[in-house]
Protein backbone atom coordinates (compact mmCIF):
# COMPACT_ATOMS: atom_id res chain seq x y z
CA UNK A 1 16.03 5.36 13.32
CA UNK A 2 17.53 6.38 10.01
CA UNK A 3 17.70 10.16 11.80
CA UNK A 4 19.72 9.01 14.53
CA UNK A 5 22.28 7.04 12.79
CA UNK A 6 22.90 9.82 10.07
CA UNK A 7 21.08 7.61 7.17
CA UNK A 8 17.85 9.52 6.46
CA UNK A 9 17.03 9.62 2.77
CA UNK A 10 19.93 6.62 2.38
CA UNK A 11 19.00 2.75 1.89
CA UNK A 12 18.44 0.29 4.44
CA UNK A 13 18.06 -3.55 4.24
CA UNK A 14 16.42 -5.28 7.25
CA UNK A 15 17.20 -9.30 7.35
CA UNK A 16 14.45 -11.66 8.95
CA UNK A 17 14.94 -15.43 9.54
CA UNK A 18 11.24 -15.51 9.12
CA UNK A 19 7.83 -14.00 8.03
CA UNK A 20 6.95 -11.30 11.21
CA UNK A 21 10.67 -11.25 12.92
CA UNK A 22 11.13 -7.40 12.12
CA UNK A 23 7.82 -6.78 12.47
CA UNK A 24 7.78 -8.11 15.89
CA UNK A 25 11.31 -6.81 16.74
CA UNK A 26 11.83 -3.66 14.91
CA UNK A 27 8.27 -2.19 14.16
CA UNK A 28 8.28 0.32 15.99
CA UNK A 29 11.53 1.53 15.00
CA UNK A 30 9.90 1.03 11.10
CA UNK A 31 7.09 2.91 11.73
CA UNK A 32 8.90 5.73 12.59
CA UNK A 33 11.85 5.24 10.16
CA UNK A 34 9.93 3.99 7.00
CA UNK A 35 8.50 7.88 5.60
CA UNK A 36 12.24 8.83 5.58
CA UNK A 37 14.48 6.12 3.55
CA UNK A 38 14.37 3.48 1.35
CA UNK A 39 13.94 0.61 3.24
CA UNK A 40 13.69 -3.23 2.12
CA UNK A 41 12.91 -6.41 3.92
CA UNK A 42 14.56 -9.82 2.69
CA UNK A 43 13.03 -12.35 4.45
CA UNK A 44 14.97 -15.84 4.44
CA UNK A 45 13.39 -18.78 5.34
CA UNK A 46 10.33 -17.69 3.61
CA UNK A 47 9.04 -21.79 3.37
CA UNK A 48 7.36 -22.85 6.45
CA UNK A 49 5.16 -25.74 7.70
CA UNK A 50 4.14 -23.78 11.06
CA UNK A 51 1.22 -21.92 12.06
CA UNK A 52 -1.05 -21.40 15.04
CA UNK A 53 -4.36 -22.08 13.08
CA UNK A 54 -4.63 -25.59 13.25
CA UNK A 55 -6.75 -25.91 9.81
CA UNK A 56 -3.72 -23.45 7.94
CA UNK A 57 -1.31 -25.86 10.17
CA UNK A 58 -2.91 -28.96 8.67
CA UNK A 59 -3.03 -27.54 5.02
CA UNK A 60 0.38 -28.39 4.37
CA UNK A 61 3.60 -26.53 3.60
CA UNK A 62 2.33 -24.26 0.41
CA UNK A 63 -0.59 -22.92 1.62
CA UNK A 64 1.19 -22.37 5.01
CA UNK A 65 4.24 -20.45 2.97
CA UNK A 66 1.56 -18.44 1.04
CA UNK A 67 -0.20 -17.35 4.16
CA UNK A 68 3.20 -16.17 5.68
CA UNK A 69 4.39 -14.18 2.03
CA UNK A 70 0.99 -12.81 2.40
CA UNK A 71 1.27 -11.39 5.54
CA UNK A 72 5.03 -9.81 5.03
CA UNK A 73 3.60 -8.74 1.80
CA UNK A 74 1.39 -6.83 3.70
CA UNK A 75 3.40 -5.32 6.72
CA UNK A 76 5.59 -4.24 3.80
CA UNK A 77 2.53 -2.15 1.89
CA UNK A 78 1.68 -0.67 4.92
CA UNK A 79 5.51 1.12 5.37
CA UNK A 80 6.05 1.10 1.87
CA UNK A 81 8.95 -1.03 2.48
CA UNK A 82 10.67 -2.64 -0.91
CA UNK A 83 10.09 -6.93 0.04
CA UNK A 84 11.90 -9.76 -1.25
CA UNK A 85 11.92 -13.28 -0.35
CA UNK A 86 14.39 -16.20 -0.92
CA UNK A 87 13.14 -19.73 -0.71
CA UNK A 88 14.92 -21.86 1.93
CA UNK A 89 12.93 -23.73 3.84
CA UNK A 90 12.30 -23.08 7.69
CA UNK A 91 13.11 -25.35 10.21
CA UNK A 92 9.79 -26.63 10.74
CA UNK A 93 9.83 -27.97 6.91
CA UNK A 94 13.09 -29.74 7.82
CA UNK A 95 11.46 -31.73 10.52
CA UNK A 96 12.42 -30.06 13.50
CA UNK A 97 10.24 -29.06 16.48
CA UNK A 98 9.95 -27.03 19.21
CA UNK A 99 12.62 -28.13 21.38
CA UNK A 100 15.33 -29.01 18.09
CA UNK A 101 15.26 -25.58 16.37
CA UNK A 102 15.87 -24.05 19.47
CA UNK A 103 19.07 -26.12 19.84
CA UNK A 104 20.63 -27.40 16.46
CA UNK A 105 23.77 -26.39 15.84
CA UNK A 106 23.96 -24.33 12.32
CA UNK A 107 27.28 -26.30 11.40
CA UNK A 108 25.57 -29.74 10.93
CA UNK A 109 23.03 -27.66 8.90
CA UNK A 110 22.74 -28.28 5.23
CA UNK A 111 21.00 -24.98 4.90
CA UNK A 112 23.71 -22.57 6.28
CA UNK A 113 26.20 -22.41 3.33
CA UNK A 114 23.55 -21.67 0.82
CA UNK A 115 21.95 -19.15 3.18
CA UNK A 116 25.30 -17.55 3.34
CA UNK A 117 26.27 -17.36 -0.02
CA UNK A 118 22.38 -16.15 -1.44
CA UNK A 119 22.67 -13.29 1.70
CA UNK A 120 25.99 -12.36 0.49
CA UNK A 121 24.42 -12.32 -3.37
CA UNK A 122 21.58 -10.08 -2.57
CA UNK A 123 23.86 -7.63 -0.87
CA UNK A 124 25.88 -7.10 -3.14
CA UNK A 125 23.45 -7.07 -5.84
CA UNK A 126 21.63 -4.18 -4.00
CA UNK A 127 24.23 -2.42 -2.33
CA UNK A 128 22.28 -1.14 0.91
CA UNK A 129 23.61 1.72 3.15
CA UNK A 130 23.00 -0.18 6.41
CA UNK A 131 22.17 -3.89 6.98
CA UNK A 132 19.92 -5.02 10.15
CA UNK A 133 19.77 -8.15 11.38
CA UNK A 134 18.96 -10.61 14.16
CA UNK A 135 21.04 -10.84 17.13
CA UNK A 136 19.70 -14.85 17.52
CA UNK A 137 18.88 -14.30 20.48
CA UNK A 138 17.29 -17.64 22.16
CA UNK A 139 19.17 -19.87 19.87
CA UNK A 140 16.47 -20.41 17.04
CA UNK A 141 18.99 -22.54 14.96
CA UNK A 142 17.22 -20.19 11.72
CA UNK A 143 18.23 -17.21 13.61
CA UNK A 144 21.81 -18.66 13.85
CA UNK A 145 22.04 -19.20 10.14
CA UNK A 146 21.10 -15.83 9.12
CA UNK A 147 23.70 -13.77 12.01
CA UNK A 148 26.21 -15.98 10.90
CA UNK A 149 25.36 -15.08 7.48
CA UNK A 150 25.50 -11.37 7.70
CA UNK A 151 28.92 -10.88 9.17
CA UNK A 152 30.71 -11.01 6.69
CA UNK A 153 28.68 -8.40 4.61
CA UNK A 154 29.53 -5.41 7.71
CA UNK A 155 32.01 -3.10 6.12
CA UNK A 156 33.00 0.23 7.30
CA UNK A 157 30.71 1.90 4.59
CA UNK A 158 28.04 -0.12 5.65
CA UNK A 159 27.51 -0.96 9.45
CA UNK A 160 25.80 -4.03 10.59
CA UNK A 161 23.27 -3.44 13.36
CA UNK A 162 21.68 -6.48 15.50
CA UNK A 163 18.06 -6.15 16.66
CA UNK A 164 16.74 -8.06 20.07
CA UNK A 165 14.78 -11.25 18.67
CA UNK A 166 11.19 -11.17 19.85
CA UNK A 167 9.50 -12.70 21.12
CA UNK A 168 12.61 -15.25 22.50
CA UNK A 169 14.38 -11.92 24.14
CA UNK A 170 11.61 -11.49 26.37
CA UNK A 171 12.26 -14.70 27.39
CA UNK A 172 15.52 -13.83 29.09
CA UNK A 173 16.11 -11.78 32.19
CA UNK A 174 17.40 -8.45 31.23
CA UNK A 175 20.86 -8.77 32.92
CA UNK A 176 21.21 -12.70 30.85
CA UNK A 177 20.42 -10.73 28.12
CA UNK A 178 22.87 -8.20 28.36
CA UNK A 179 25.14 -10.77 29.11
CA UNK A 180 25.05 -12.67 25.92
CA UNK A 181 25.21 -9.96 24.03
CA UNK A 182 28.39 -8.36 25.70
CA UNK A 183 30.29 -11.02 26.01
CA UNK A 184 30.12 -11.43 22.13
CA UNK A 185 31.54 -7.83 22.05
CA UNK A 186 28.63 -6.05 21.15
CA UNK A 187 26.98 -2.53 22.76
CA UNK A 188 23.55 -0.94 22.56
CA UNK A 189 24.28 1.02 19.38
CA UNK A 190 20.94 2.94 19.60
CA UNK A 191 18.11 2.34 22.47
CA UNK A 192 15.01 4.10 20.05
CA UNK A 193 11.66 5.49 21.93
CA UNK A 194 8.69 3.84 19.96
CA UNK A 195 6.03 5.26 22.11
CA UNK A 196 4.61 7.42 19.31
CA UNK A 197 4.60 4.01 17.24
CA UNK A 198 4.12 1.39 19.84
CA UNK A 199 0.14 1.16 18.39
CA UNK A 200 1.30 0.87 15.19
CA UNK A 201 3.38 -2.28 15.88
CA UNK A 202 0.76 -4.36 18.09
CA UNK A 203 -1.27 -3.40 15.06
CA UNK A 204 1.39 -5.03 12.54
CA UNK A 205 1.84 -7.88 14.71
CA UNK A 206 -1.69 -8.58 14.96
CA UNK A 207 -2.09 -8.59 10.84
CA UNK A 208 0.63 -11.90 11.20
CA UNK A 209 -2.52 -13.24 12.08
CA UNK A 210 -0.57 -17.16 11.27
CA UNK A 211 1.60 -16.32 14.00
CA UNK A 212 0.60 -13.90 16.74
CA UNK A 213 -1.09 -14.33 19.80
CA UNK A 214 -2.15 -12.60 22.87
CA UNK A 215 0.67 -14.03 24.44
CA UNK A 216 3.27 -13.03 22.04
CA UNK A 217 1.72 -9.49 22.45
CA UNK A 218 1.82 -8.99 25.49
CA UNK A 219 5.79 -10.22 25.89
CA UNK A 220 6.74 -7.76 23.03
CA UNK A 221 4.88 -4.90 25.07
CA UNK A 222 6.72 -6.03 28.07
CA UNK A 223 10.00 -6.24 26.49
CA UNK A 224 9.83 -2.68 24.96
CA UNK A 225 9.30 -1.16 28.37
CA UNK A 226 11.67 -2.69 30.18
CA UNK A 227 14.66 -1.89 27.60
CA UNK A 228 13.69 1.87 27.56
CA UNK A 229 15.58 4.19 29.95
CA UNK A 230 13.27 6.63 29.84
CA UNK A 231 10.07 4.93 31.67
CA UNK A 232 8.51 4.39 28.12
CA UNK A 233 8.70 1.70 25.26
CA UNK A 234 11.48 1.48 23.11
CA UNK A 235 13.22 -0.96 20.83
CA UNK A 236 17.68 -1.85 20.68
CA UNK A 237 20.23 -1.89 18.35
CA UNK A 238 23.15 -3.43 18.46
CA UNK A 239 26.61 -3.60 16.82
C-alpha cells in the first residue's frame, strides 16, 4: 500500500470507528504495508457494551471495553503498528441497537462535535503523511461520525483515503456499492491484491475473538474476491 501511493518509509494514520474495523477492512492491505512505514491506528469509539460472548456481553461495559483494547492492542503488536485510543463511547453504550445505529442521524448526535474536534486534535498533534478512514458504508451512525470527522483534516500534503466498511459492504450488491460511493464523488484510488496476505487477515480477524464469527469471515473473504479485477482477493481505496 504505502509502495503504491509513493509513501513507503513516510507515516500513516488509519481511523477506526471501532475495535477490529481496519482489521477487518484493511488487513490485508496492513499486512503487506506495515514492514515498510510507520503506521498508527486511532481507534474512536473505543467504549463498548457489545460482544458476541454472551457471559463478556453480560459483564457490563468495562470489562467489555477492556476485552476490545485488548484485542486492538494485539492486532497492533502483531504489525508493529503505533495504537492509540480515545474514549467516546460506542453506540451500543448510548442505548442504541441493532436496527438504531444503523440509522441515526449523526446531527442529533451529542457525540459528533467532540469526535470531530478530538480527531482534528490528534492530527494535528501527530502530523501523519496520509490519513485512512471509513467510507461508512451501511450507515453505522459511528461510522458516520468518524467520515464526517476526517474531512476536514484532507489537505493536499496529506490525502484522505476511504476504505470499504466490512463487514456492512458485503452487504451491498457491488453495483449499489459503487453507486454510493460515486455519487458522493469519490473513485477507486487504489484496488490492492492481498492474496499473499489474505491468511494473515482471517488470522487477525479471528484474534477479535469479541467480535468475529464464521459468518463475518466468510463475507470479508467474499467481499475481497469480488472487488479484485484480477480473479484474486484484494482490498479498495478510495478518495
Amino acid at each position: 500500500m504505502l509502495d503504491l501511493l509513493g509513501l513507503s518509509g513516510r507515516s500513516v494514520l488509519l481511523v477506526q470507528p471501532h475495535p477490529d474495523d481496519v482489521c477487518y477492512s484493511l488487513g490485508g492491505c496492513v499486512a503487506l504495508a506495515a514492514p515498510r512505514g510507520a503506521m498508527t491506528l486511532l481507534t474512536v469509539f473505543s467504549r463498548s457494551a457489545w460482544a458476541l460472548p454472551v457471559a463478556l456481553r453480560r459483564s457490563g461495559v468495562e470489562r467489555v471495553s477492556q476485552a476490545r483494547r485488548e484485542e486492538d492492542a494485539n492486532f497492533c503488536q502483531r504489525y508493529g503498528l503505533t495504537f492509540h485510543a480515545l474514549d467516546f463511547p460506542d453506540s451500543s453504550v448510548i442505548g442504541h441497537d441493532e436496527a438504531a445505529e444503523m440509522t441515526a442521524d449523526p446531527a442529533d448526535d451529542d457525540r459528533t462535535e467532540a469526535v470531530a474536534a478530538a480527531v482534528r486534535a490528534f492530527v494535528e498533534r501527530t502530523e501523519p503523511d496520509l490519513v485512512i478512514g471509513p467510507a461508512a458504508l451501511g450507515g453505522h451512525v459511528d461510522h458516520r461520525i468518524v467520515r464526517k470527522a476526517l474531512a476536514p483534516v484532507a489537505a493536499p500534503d496529506r490525502p484522505l483515503l476511504l476504505y470499504e466498511d466490512l463487514p456492512y459492504a458485503a452487504r451491498l450488491r457491488s453495483d449499489a456499492l459503487t453507486r454510493t460511493l460515486v455519487d458522493q464523488g469519490l473513485r477507486v484510488r487504489e484496488t490492492i491484491a492481498i492474496d499473499d496476505a489474505i491468511d494473515a487477515k482471517l488470522n487477525a480477524m479471528r484474534d477479535y475473538r469479541s467480535q468475529t464469527d464464521d459468518e463475518t469471515i466468510e463475507a470479508v473473504r467474499m467481499h475481497a474476491r469480488r472487488v479484485s479485477p484480477a480473479g484474486g482477493q484484494a482490498e479498495r481505496l478510495w478518495a
